[in-house]
PDB file of N, CA and C in Angstrom:
ATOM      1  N   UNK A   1       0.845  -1.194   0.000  1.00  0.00           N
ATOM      2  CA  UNK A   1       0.000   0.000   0.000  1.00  0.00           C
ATOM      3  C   UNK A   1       0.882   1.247   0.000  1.00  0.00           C
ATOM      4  N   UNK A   2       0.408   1.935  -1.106  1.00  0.00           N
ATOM      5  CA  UNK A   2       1.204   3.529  -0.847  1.00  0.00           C
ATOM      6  C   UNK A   2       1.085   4.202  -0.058  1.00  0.00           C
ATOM      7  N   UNK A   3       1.972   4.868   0.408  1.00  0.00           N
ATOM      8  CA  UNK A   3       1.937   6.270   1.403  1.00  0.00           C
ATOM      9  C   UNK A   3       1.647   7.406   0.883  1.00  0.00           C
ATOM     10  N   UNK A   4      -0.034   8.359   1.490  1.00  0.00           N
ATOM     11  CA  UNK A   4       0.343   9.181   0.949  1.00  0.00           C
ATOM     12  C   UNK A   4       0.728  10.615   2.134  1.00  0.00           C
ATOM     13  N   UNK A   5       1.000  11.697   1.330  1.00  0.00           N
ATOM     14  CA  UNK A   5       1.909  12.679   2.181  1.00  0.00           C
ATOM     15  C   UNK A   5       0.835  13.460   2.513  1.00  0.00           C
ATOM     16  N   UNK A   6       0.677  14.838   3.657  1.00  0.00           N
ATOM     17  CA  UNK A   6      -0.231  15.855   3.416  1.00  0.00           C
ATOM     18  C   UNK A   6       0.961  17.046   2.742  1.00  0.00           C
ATOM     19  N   UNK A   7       0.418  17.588   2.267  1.00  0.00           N
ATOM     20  CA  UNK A   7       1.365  19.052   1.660  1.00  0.00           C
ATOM     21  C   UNK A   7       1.201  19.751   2.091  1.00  0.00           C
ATOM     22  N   UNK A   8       1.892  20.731   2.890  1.00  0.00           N
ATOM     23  CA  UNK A   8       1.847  21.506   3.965  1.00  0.00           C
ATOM     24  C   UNK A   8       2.840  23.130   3.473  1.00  0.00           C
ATOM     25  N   UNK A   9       2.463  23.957   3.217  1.00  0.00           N
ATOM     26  CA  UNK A   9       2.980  25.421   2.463  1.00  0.00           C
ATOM     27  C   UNK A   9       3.460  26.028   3.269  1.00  0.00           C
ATOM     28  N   UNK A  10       4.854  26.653   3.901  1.00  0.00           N
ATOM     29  CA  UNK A  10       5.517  27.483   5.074  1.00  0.00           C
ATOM     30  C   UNK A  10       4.765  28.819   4.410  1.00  0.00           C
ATOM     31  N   UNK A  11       4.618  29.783   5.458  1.00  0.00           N
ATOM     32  CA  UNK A  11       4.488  31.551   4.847  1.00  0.00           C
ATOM     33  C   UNK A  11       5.453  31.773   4.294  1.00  0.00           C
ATOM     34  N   UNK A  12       6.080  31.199   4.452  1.00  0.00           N
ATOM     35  CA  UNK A  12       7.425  31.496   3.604  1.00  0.00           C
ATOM     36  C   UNK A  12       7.203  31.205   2.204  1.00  0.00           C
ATOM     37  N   UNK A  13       7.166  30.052   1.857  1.00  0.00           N
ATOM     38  CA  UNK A  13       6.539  29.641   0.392  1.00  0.00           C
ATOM     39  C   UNK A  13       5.315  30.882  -0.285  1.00  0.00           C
ATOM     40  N   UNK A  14       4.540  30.982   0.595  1.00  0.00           N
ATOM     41  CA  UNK A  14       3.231  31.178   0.223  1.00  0.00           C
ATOM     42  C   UNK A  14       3.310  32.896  -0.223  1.00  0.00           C
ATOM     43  N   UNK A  15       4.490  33.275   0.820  1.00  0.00           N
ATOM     44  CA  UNK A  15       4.988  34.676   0.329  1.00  0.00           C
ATOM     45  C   UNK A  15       6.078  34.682  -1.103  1.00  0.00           C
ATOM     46  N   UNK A  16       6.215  33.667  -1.403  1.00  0.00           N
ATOM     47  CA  UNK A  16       7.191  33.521  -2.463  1.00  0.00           C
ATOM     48  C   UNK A  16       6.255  33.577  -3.753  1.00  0.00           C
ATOM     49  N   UNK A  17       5.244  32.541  -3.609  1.00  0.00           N
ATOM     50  CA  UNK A  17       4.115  32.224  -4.553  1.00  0.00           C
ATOM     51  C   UNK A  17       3.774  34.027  -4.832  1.00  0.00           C
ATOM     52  N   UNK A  18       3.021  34.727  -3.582  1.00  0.00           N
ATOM     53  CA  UNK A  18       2.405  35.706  -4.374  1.00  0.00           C
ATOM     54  C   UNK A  18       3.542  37.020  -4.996  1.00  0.00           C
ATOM     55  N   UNK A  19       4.958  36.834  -3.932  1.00  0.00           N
ATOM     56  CA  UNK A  19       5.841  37.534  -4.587  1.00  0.00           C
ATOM     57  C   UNK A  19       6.020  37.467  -6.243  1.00  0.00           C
ATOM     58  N   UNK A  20       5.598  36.114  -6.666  1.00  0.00           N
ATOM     59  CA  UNK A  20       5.900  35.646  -8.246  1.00  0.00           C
ATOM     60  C   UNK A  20       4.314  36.442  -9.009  1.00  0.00           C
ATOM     61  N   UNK A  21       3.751  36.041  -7.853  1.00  0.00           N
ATOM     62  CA  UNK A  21       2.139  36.393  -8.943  1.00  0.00           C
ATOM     63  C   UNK A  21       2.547  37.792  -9.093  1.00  0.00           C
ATOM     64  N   UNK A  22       3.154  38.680  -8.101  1.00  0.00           N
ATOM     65  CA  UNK A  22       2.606  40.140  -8.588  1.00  0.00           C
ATOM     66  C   UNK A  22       4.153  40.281  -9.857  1.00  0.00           C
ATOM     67  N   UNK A  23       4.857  39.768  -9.550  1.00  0.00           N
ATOM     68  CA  UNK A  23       5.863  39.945 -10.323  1.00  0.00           C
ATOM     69  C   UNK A  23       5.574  40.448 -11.905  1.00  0.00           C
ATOM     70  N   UNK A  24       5.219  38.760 -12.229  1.00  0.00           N
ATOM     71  CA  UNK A  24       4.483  38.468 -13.803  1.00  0.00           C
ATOM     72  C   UNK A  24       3.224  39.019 -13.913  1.00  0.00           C
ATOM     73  N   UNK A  25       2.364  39.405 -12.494  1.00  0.00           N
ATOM     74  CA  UNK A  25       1.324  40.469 -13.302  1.00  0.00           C
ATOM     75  C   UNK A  25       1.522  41.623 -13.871  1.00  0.00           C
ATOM     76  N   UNK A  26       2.660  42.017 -13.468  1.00  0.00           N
ATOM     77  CA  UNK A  26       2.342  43.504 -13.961  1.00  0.00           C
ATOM     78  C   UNK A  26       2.868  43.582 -15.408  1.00  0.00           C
ATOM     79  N   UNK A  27       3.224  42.422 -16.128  1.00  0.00           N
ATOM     80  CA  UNK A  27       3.300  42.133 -17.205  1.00  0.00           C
ATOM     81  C   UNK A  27       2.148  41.500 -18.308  1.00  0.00           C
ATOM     82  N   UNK A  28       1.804  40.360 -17.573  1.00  0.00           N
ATOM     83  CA  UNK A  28       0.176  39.506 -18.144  1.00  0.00           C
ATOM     84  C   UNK A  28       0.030  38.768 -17.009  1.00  0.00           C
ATOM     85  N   UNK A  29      -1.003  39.642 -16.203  1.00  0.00           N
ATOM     86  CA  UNK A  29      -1.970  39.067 -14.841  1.00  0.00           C
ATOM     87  C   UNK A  29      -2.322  37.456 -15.266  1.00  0.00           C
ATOM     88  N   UNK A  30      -2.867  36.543 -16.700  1.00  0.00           N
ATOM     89  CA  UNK A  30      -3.510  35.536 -17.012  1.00  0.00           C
ATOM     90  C   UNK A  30      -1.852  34.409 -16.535  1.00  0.00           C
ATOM     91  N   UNK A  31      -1.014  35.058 -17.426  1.00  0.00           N
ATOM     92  CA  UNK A  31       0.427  34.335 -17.557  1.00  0.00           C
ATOM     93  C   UNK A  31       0.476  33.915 -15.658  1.00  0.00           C
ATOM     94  N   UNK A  32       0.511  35.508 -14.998  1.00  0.00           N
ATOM     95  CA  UNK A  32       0.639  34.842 -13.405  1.00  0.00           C
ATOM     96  C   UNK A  32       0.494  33.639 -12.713  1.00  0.00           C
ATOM     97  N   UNK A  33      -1.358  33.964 -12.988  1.00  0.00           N
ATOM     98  CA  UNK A  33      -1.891  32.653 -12.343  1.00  0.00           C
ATOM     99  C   UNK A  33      -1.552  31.320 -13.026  1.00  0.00           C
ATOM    100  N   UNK A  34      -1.679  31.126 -14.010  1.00  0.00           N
ATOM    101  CA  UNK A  34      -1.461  29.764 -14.951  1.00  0.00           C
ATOM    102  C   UNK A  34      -0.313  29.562 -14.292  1.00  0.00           C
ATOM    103  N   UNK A  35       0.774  30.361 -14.174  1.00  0.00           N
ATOM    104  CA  UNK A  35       2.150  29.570 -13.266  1.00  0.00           C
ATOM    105  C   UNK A  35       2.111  29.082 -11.984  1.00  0.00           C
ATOM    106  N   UNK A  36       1.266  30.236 -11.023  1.00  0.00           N
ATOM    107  CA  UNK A  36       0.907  29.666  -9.767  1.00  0.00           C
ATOM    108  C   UNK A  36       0.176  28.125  -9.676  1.00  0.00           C
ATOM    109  N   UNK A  37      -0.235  27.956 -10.830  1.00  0.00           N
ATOM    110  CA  UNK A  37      -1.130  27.239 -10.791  1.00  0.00           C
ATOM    111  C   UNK A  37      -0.485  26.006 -11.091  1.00  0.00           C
ATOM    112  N   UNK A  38       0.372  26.036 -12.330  1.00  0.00           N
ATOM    113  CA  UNK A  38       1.383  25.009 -12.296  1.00  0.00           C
ATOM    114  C   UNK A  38       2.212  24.606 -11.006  1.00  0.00           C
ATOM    115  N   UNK A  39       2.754  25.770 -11.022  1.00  0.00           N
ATOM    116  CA  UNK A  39       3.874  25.529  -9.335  1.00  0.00           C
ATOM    117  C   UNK A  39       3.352  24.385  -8.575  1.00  0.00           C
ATOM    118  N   UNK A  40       1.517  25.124  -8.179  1.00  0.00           N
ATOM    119  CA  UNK A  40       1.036  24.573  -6.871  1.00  0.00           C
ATOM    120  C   UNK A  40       0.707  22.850  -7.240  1.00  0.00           C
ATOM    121  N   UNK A  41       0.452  22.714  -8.418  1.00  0.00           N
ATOM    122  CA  UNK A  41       0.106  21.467  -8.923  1.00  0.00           C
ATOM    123  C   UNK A  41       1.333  20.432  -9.120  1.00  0.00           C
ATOM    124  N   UNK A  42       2.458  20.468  -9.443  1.00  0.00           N
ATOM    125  CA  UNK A  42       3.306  20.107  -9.218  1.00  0.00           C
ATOM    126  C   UNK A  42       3.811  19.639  -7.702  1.00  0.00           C
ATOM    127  N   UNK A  43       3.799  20.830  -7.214  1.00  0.00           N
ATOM    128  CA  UNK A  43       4.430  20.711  -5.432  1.00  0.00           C
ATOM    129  C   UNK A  43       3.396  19.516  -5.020  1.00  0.00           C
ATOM    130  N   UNK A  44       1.731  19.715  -5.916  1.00  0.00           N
ATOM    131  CA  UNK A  44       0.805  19.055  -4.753  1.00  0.00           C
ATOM    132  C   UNK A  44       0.901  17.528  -5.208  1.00  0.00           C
ATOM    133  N   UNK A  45       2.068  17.093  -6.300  1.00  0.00           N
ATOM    134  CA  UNK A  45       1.582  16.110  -6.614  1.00  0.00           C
ATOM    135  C   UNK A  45       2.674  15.126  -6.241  1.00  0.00           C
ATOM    136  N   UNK A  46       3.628  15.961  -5.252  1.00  0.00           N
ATOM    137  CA  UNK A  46       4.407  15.106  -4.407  1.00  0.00           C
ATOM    138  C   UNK A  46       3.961  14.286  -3.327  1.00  0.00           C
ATOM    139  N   UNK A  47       2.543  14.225  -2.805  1.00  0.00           N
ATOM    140  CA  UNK A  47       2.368  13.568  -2.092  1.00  0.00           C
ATOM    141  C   UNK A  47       2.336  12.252  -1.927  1.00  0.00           C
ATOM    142  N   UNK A  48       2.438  11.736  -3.452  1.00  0.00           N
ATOM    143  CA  UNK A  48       2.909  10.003  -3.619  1.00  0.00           C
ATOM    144  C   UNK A  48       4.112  10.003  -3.532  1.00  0.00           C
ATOM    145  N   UNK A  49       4.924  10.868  -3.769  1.00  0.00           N
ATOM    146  CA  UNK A  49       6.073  10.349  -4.238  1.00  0.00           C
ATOM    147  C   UNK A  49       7.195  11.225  -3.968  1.00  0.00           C
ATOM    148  N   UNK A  50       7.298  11.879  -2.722  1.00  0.00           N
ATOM    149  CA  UNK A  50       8.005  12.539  -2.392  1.00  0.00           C
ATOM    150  C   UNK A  50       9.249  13.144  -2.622  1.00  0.00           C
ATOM    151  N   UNK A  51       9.965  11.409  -2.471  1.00  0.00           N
ATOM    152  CA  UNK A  51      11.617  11.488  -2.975  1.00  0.00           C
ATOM    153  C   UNK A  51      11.665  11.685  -4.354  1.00  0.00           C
ATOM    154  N   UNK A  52      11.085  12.023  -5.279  1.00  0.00           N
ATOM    155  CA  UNK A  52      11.639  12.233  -6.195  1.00  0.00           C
ATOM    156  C   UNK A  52      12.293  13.198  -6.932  1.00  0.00           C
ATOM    157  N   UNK A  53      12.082  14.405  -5.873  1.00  0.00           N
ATOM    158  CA  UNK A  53      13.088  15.671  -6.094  1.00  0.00           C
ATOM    159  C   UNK A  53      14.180  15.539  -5.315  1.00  0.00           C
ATOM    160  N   UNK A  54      15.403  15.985  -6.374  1.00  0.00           N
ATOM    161  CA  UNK A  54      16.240  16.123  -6.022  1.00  0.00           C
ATOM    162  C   UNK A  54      16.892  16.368  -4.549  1.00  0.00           C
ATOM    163  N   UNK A  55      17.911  16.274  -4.291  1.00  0.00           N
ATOM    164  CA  UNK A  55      18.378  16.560  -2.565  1.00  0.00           C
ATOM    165  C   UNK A  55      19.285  18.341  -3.069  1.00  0.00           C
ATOM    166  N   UNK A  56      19.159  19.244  -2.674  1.00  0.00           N
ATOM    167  CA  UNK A  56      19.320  20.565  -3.370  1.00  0.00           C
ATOM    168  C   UNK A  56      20.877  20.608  -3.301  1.00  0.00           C
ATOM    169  N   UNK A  57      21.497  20.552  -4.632  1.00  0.00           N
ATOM    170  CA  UNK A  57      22.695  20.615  -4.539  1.00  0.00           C
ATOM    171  C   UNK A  57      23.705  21.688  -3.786  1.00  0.00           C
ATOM    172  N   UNK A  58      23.194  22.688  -3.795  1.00  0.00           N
ATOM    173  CA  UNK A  58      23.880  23.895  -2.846  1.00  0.00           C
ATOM    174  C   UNK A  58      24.102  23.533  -1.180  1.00  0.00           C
ATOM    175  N   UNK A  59      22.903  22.600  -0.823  1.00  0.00           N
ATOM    176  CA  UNK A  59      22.992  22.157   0.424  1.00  0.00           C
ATOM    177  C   UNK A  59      24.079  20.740   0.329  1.00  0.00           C
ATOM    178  N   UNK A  60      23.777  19.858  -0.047  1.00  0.00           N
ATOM    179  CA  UNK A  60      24.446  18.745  -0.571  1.00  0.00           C
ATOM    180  C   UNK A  60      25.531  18.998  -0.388  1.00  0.00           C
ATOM    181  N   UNK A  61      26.389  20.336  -0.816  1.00  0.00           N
ATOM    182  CA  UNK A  61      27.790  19.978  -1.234  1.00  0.00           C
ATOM    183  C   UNK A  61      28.530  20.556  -0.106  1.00  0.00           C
ATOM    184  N   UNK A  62      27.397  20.999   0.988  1.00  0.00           N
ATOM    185  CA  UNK A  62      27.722  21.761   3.018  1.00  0.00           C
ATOM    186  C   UNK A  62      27.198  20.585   3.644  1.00  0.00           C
ATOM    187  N   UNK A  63      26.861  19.032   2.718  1.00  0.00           N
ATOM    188  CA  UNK A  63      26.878  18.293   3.867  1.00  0.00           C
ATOM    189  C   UNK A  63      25.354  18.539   4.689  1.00  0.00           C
ATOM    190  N   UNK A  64      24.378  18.841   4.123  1.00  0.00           N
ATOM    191  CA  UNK A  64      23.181  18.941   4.417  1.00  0.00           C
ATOM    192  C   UNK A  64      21.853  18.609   3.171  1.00  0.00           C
ATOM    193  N   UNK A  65      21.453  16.958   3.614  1.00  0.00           N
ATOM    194  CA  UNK A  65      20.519  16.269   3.158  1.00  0.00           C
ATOM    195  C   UNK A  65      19.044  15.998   2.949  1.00  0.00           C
ATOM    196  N   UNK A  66      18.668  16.891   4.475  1.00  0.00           N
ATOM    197  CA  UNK A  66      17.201  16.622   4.347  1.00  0.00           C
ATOM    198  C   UNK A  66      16.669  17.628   3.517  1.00  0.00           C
ATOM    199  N   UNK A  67      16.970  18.325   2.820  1.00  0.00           N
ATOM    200  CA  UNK A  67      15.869  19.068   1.822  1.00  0.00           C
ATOM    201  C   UNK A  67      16.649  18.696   0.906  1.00  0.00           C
ATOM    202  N   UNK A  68      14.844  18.630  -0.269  1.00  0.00           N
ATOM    203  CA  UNK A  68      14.979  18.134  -1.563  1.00  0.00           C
ATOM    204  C   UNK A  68      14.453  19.253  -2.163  1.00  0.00           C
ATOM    205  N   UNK A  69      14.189  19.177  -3.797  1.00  0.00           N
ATOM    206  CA  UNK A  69      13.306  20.436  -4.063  1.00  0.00           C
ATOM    207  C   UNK A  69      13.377  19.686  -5.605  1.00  0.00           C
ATOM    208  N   UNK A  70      11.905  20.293  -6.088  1.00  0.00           N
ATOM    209  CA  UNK A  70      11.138  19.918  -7.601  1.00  0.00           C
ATOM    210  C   UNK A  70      11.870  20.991  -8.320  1.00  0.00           C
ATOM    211  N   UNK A  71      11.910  20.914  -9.609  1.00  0.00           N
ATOM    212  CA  UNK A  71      12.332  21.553 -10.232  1.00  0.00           C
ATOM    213  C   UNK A  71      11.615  22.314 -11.225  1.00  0.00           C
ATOM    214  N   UNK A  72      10.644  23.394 -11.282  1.00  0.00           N
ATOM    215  CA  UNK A  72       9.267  23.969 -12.275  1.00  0.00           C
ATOM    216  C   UNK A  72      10.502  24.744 -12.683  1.00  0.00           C
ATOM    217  N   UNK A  73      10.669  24.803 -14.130  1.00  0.00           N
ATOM    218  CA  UNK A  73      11.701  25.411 -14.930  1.00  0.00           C
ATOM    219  C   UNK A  73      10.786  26.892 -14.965  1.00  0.00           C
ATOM    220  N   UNK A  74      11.479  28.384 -14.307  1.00  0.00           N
ATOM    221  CA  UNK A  74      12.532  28.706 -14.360  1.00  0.00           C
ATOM    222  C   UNK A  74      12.783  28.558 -11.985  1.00  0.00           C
ATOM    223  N   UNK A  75      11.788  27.951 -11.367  1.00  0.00           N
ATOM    224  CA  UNK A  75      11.441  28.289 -10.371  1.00  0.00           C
ATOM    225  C   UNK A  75      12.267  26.596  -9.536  1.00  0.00           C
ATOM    226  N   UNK A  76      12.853  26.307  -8.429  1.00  0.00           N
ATOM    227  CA  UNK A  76      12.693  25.541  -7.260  1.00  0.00           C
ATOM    228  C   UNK A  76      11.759  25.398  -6.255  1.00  0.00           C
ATOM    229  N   UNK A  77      11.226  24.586  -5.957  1.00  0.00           N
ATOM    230  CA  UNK A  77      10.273  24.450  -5.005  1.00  0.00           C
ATOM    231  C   UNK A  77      11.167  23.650  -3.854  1.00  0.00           C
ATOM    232  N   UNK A  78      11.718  24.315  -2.724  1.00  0.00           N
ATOM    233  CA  UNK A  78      12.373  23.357  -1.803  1.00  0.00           C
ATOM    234  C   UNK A  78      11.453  22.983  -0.800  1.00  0.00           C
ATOM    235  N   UNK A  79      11.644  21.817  -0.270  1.00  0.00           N
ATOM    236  CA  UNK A  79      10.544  21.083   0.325  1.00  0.00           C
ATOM    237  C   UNK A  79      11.776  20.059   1.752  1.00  0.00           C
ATOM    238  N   UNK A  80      10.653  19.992   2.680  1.00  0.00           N
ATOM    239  CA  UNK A  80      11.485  18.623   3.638  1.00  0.00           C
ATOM    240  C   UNK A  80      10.289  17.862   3.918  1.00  0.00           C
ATOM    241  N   UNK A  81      11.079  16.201   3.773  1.00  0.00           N
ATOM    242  CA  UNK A  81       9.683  15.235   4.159  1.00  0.00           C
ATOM    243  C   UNK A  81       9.964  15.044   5.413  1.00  0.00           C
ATOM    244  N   UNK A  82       8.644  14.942   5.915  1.00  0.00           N
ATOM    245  CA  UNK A  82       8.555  14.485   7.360  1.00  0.00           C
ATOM    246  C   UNK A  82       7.219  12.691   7.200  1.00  0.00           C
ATOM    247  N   UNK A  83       7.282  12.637   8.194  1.00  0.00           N
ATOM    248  CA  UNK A  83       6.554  11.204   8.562  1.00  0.00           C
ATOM    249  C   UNK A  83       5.125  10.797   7.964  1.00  0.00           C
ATOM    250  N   UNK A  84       4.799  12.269   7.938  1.00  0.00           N
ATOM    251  CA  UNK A  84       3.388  12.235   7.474  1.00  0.00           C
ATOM    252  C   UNK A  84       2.998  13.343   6.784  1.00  0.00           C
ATOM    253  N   UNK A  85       3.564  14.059   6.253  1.00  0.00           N
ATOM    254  CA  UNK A  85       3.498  15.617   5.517  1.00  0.00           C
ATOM    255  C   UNK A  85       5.048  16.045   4.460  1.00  0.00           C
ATOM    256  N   UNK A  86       4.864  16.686   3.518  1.00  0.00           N
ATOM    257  CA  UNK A  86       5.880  17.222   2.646  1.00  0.00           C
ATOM    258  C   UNK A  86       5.820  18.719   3.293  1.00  0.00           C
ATOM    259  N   UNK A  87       6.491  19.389   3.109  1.00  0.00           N
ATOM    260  CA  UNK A  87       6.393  21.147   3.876  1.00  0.00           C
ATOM    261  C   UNK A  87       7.284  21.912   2.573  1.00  0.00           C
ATOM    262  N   UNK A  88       6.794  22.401   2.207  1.00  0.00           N
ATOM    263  CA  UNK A  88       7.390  23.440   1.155  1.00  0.00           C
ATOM    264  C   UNK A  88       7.393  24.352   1.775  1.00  0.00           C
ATOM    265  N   UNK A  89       9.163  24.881   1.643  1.00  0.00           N
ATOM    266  CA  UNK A  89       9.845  25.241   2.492  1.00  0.00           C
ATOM    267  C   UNK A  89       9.627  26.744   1.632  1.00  0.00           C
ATOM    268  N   UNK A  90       9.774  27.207   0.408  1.00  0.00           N
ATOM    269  CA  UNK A  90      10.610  28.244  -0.550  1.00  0.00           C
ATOM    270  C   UNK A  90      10.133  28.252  -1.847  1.00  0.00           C
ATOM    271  N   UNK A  91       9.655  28.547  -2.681  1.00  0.00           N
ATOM    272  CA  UNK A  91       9.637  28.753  -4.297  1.00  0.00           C
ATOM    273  C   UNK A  91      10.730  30.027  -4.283  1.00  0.00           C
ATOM    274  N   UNK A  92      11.964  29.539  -5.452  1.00  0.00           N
ATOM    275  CA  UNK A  92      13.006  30.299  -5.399  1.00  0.00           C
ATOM    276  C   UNK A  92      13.643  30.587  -7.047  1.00  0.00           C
ATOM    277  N   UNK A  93      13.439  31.418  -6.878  1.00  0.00           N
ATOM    278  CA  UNK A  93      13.877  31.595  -8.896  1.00  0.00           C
ATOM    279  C   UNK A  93      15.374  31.203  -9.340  1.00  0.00           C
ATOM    280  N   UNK A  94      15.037  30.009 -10.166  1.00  0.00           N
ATOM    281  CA  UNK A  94      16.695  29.381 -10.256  1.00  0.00           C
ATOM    282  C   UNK A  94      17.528  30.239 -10.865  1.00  0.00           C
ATOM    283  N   UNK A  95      17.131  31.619 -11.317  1.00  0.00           N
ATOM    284  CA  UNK A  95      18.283  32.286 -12.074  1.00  0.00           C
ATOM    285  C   UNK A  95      19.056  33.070 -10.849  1.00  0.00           C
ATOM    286  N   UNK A  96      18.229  33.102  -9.814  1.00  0.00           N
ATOM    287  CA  UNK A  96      18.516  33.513  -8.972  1.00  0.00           C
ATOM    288  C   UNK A  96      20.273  33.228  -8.175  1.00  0.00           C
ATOM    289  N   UNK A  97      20.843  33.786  -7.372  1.00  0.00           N
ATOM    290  CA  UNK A  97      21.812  33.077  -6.314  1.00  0.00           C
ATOM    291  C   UNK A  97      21.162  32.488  -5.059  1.00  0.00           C
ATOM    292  N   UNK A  98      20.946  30.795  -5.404  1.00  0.00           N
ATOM    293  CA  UNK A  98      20.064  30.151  -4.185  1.00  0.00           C
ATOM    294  C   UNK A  98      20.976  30.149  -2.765  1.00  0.00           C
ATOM    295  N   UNK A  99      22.214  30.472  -2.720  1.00  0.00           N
ATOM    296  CA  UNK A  99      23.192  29.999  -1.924  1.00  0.00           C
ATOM    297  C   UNK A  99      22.692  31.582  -1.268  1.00  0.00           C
ATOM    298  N   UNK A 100      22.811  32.570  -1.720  1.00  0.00           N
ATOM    299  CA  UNK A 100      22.636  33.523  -1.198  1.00  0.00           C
ATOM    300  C   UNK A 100      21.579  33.877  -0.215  1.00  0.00           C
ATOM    301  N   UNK A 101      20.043  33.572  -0.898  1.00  0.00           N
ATOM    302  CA  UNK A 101      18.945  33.624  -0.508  1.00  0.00           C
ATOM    303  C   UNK A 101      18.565  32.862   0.239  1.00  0.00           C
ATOM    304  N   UNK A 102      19.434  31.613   0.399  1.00  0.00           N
ATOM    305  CA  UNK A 102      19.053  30.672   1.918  1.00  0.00           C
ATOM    306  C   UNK A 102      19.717  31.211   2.825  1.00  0.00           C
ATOM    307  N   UNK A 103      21.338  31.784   2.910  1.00  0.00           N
ATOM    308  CA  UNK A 103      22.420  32.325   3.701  1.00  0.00           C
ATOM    309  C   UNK A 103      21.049  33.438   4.209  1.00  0.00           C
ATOM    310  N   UNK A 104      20.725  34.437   3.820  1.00  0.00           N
ATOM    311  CA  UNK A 104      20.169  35.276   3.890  1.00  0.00           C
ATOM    312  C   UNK A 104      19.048  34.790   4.556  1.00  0.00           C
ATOM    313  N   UNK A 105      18.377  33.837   4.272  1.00  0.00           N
ATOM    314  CA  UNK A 105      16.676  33.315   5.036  1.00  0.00           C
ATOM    315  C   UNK A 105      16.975  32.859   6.637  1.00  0.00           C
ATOM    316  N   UNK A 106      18.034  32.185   6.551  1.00  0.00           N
ATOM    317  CA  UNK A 106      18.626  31.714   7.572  1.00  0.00           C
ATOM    318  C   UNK A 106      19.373  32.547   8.575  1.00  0.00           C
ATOM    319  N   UNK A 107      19.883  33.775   8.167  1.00  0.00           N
ATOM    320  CA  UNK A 107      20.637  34.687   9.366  1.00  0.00           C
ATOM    321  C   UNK A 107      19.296  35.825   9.688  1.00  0.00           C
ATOM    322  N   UNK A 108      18.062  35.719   8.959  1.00  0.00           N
ATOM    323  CA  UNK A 108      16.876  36.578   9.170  1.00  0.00           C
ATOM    324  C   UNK A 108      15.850  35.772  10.187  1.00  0.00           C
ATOM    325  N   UNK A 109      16.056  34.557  10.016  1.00  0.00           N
ATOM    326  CA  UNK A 109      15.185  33.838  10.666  1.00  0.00           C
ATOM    327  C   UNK A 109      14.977  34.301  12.439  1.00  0.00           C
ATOM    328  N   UNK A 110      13.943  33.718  12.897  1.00  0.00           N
ATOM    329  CA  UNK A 110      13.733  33.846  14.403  1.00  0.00           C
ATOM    330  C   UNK A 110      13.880  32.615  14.807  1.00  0.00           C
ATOM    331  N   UNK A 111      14.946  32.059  15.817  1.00  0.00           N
ATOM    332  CA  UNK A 111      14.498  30.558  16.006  1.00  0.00           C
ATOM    333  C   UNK A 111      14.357  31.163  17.455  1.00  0.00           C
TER     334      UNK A 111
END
């Protein structure tokens, strides 16, 4: 029997998502959503099958495994599985510097 996951969106993500919508609206509002829409459909369809994104190479190569992330060309979706839920951690624009923008998420954070 398969496992399935719940998908679970950080504010963090969810501020990333609409950071993208207003982005591409102010270019073609229709283009926006159709991507959000992809993104979210993608991320949501990890719940069979979790492992199948990648382990994020920027982390990987500091020796840090538990996040994976999908790959929606031009965007990352980083994600960590847990026992009973996927958590999308980030939607992060791969043209972007990801090394930067985690360094950065991480010295902003509140723990």
């Amino acid at each position: 029997m398969n496992k399935n996951y719940d998908i679970v969106w950080s504010n963090i993500a969810e501020n990333d998502l609409e950071n993208i919508v207003e982005h591409i609206a102010d270019n073609s509002p229709p283009n926006a959503l159709k991507i959000v829409k992809r993104i979210k459909q993608k991320a949501s369809s990890l719940y069979t099958f979790p492992e199948r994104g990648r382990i994020v190479p920027e982390l990987r190569d500091q020796g840090i495994l538990q996040y994976r992330e999908l790959v929606i060309s031009p965007w990352r979706v980083l994600y960590r599985i847990s026992e009973k839920s996927v958590l999308v951690l980030s939607v992060l624009d791969s043209r972007r510097n990801i090394e930067d923008i985690l360094l950065k998420r991480l010295t902003n954070s509140k723990i």
